[in-house]
PDB file of N, CA and C in Angstrom:
ATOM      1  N   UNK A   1      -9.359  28.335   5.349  1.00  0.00           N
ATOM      2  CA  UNK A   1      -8.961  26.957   5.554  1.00  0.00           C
ATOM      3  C   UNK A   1      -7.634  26.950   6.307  1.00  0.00           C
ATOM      4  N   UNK A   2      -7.740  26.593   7.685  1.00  0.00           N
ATOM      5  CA  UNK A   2      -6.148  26.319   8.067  1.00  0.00           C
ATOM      6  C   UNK A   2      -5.374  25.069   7.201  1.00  0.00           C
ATOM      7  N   UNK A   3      -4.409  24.930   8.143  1.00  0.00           N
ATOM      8  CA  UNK A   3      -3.129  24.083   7.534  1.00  0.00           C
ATOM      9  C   UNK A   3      -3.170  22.902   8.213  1.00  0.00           C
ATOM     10  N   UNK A   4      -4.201  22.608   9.024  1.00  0.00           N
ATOM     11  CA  UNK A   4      -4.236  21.040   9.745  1.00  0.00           C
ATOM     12  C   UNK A   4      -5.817  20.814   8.761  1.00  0.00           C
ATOM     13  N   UNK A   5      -6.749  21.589   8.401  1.00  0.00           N
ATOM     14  CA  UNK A   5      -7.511  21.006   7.723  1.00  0.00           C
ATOM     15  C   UNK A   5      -7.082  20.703   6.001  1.00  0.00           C
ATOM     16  N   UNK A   6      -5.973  21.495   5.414  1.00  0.00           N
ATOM     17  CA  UNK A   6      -5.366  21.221   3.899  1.00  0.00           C
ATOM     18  C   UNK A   6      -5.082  20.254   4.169  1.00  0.00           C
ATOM     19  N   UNK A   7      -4.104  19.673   5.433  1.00  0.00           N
ATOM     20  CA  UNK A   7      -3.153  18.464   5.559  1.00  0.00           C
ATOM     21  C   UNK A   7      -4.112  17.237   5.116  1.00  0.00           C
ATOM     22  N   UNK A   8      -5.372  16.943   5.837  1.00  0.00           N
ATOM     23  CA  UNK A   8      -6.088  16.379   6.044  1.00  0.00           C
ATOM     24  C   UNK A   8      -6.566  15.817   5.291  1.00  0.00           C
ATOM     25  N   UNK A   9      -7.545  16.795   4.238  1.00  0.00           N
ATOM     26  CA  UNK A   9      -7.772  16.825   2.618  1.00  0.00           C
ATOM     27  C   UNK A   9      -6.896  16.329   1.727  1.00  0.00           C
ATOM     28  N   UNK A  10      -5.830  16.827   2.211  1.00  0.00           N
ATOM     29  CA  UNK A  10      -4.195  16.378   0.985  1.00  0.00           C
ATOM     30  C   UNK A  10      -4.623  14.816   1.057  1.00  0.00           C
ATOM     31  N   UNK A  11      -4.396  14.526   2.720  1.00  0.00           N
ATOM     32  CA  UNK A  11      -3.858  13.090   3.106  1.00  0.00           C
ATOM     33  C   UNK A  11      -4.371  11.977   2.143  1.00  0.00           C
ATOM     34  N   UNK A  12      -6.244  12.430   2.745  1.00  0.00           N
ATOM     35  CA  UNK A  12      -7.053  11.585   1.781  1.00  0.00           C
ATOM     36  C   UNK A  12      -7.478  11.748   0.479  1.00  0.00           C
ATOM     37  N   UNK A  13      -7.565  12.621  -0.171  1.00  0.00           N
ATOM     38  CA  UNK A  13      -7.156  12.872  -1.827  1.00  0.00           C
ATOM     39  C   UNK A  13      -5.807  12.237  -2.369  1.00  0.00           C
ATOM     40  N   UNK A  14      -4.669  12.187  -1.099  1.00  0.00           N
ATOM     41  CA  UNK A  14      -3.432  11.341  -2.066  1.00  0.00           C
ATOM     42  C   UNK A  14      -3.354   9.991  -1.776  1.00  0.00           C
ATOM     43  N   UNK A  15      -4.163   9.729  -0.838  1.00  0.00           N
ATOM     44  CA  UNK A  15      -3.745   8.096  -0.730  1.00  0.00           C
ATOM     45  C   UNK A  15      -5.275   7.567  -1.560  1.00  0.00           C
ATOM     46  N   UNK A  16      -6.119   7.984  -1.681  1.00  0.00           N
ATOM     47  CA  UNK A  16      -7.323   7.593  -2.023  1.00  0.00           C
ATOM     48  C   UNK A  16      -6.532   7.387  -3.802  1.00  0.00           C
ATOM     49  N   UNK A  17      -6.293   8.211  -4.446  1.00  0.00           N
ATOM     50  CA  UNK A  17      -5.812   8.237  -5.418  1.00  0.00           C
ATOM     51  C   UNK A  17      -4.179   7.197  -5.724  1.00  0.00           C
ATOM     52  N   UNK A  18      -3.261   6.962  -4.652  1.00  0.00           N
ATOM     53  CA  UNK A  18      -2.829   6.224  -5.092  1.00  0.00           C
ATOM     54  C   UNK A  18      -3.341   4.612  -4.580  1.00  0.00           C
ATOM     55  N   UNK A  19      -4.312   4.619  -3.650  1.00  0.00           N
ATOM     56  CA  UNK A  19      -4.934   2.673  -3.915  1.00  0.00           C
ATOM     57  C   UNK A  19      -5.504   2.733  -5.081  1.00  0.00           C
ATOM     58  N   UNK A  20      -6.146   4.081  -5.970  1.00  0.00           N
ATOM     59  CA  UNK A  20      -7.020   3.377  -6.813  1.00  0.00           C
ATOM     60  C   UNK A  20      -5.736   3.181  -7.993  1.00  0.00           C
ATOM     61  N   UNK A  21      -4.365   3.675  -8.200  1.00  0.00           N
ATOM     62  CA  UNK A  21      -3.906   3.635  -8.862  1.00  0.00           C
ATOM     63  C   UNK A  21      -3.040   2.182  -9.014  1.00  0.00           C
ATOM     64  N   UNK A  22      -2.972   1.686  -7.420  1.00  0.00           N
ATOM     65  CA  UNK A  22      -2.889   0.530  -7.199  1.00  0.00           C
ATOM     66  C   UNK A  22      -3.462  -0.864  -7.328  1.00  0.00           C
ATOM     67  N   UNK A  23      -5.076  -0.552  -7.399  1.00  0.00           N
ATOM     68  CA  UNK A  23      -6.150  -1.229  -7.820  1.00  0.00           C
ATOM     69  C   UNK A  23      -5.472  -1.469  -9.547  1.00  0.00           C
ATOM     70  N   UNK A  24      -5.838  -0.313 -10.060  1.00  0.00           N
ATOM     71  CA  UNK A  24      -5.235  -0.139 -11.263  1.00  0.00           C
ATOM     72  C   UNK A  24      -4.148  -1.279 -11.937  1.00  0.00           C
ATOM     73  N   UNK A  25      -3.121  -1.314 -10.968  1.00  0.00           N
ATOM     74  CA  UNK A  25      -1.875  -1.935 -11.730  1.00  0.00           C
ATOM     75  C   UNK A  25      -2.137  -3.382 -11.315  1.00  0.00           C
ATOM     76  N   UNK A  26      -2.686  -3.765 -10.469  1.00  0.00           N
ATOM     77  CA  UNK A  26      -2.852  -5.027 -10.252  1.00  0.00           C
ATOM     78  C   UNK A  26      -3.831  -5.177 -11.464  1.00  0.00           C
ATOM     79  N   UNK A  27      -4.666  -4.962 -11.618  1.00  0.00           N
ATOM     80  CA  UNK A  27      -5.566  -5.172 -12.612  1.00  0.00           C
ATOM     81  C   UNK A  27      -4.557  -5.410 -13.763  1.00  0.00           C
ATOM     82  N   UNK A  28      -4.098  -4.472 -14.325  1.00  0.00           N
ATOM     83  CA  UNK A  28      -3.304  -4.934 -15.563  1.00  0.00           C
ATOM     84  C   UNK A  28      -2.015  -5.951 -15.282  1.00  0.00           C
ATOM     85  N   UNK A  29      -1.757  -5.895 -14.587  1.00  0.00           N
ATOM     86  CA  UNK A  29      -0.899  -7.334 -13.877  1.00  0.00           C
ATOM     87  C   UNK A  29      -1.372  -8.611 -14.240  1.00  0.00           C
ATOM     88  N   UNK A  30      -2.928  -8.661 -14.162  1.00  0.00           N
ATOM     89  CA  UNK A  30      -3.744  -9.572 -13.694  1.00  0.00           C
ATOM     90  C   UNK A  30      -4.154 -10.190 -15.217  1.00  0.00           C
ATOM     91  N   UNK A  31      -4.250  -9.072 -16.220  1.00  0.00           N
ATOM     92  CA  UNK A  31      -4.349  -9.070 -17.684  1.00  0.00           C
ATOM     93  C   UNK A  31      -2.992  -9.383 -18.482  1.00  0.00           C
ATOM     94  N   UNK A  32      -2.201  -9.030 -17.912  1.00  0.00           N
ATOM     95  CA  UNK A  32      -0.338  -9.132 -18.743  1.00  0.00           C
ATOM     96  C   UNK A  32       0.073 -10.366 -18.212  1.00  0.00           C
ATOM     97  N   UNK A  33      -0.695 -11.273 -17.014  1.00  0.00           N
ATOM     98  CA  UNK A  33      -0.398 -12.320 -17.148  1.00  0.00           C
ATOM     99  C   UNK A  33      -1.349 -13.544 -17.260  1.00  0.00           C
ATOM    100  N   UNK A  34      -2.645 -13.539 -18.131  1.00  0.00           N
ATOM    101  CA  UNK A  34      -3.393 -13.753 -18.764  1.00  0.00           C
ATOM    102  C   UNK A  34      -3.781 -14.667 -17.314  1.00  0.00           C
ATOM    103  N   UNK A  35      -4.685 -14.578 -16.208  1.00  0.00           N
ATOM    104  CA  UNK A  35      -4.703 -14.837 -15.260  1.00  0.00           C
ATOM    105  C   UNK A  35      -6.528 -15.077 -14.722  1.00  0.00           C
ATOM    106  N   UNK A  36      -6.818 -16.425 -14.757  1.00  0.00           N
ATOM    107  CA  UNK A  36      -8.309 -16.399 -15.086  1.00  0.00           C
ATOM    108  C   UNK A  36      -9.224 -15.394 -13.620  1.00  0.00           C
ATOM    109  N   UNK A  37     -10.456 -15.816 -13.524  1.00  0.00           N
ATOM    110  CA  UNK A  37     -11.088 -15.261 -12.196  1.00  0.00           C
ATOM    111  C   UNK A  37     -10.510 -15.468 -11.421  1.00  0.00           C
ATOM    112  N   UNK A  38     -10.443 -16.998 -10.901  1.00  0.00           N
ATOM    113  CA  UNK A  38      -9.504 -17.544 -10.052  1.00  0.00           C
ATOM    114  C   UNK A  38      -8.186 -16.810  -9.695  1.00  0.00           C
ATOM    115  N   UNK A  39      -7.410 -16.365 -10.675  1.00  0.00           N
ATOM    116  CA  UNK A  39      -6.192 -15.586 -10.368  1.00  0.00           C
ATOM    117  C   UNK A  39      -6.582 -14.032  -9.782  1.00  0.00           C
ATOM    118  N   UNK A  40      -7.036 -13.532 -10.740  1.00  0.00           N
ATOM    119  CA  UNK A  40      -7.706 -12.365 -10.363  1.00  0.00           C
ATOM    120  C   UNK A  40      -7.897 -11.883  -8.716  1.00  0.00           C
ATOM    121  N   UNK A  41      -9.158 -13.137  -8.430  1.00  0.00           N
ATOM    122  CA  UNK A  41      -9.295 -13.186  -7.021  1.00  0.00           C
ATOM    123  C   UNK A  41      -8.065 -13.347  -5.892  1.00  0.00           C
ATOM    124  N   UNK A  42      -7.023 -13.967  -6.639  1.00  0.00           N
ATOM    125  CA  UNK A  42      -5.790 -13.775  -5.766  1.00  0.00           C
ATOM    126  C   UNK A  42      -5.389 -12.675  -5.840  1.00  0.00           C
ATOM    127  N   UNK A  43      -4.975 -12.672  -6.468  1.00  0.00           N
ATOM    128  CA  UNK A  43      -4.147 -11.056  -6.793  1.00  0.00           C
ATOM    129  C   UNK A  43      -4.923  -9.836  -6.144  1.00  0.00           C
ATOM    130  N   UNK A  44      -5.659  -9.846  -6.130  1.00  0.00           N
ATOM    131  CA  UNK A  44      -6.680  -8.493  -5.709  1.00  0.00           C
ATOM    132  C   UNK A  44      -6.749  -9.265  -4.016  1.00  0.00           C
ATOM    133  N   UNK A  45      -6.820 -10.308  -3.330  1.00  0.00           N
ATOM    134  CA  UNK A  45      -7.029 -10.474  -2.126  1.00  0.00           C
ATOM    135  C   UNK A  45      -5.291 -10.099  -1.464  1.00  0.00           C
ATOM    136  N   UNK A  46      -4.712 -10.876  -2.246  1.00  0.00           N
ATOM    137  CA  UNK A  46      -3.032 -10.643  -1.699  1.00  0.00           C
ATOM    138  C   UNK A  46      -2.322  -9.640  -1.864  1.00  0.00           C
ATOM    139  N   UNK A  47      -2.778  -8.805  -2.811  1.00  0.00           N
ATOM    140  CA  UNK A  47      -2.189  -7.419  -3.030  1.00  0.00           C
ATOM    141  C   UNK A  47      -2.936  -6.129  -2.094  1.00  0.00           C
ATOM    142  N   UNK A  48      -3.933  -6.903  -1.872  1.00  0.00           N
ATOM    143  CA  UNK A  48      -5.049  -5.849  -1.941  1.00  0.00           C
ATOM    144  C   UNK A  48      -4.602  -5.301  -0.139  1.00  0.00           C
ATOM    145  N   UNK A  49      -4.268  -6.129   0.425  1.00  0.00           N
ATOM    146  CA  UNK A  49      -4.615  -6.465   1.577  1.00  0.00           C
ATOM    147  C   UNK A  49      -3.636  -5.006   2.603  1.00  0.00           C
ATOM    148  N   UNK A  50      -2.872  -4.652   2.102  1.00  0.00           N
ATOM    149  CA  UNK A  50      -2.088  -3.711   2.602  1.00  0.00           C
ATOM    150  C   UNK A  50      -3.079  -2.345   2.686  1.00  0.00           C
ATOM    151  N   UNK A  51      -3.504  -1.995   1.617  1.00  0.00           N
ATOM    152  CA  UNK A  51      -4.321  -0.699   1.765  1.00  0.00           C
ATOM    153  C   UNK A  51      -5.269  -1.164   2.394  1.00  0.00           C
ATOM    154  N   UNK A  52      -6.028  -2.271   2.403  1.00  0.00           N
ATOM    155  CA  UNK A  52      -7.369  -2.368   3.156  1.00  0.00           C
ATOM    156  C   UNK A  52      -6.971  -2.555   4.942  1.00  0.00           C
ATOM    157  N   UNK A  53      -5.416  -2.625   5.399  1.00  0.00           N
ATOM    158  CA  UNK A  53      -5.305  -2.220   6.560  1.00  0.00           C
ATOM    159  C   UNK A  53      -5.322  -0.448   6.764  1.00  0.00           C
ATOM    160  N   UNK A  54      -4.655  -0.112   6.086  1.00  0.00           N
ATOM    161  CA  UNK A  54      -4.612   1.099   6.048  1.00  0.00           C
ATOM    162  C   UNK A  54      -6.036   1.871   6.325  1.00  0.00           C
ATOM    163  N   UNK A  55      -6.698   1.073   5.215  1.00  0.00           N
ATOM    164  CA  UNK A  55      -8.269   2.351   5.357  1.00  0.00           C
ATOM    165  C   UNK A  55      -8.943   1.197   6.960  1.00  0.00           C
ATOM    166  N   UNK A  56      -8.907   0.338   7.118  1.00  0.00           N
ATOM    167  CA  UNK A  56      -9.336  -0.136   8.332  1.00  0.00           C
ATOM    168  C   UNK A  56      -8.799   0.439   9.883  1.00  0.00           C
ATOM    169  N   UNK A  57      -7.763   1.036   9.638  1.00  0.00           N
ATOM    170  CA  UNK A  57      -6.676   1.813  10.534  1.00  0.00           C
ATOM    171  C   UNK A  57      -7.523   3.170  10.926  1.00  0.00           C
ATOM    172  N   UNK A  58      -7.554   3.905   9.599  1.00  0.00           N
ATOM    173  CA  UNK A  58      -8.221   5.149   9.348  1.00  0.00           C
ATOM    174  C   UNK A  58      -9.330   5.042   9.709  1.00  0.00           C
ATOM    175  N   UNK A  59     -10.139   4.110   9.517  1.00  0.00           N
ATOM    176  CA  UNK A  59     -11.504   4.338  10.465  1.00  0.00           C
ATOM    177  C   UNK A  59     -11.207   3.685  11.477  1.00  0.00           C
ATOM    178  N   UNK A  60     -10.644   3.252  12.042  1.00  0.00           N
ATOM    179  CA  UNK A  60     -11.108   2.663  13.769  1.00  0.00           C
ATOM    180  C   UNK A  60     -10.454   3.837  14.214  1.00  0.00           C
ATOM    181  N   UNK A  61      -9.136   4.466  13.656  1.00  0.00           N
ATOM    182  CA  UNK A  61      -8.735   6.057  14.609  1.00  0.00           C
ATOM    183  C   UNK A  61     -10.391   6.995  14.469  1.00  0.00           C
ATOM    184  N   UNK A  62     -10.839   6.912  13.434  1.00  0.00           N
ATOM    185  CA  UNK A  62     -11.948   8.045  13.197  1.00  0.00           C
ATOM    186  C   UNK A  62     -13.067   8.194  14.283  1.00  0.00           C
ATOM    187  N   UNK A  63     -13.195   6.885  14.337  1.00  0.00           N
ATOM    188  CA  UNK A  63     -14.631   5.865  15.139  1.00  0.00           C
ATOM    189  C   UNK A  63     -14.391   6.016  16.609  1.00  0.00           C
ATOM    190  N   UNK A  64     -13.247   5.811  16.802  1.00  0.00           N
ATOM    191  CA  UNK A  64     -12.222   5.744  18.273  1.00  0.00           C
ATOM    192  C   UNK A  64     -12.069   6.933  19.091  1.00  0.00           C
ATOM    193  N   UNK A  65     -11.587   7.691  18.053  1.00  0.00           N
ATOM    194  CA  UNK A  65     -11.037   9.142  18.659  1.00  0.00           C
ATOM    195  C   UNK A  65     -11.615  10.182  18.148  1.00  0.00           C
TER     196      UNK A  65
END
């Protein structure tokens, strides 16, 4: 295994792991502030929205190049 394919693996094993950890805290966010569907659906669209550029980024470079 070279060192541009570990990098690679790292990249997406650590960010994959911290959106879901992010998923995660919004969720209990979403529970600690007793926050119906309705809220929920905010919180997960307005929070959410940063990583889902990110992985939208990651595939149009993938798709692209």
């Amino acid at each position: 295994m070279t060192i541009e394919t570990f990098e690679y693996y790292s990249l997406i094993i650590g960010c994959t792991g911290l959106i879901l950890y992010m998923l995660y805290i919004i969720y209990r966010m979403g529970q600690a502030s007793k926050a119906g569907r309705y809220g929920f659906m905010v919180l997960f669209i307005a929070l959410g929205l940063g990583f889902i550029g990110f992985i939208a980024k990651t595939i149009l470079v993938e798709v692209m190049g």
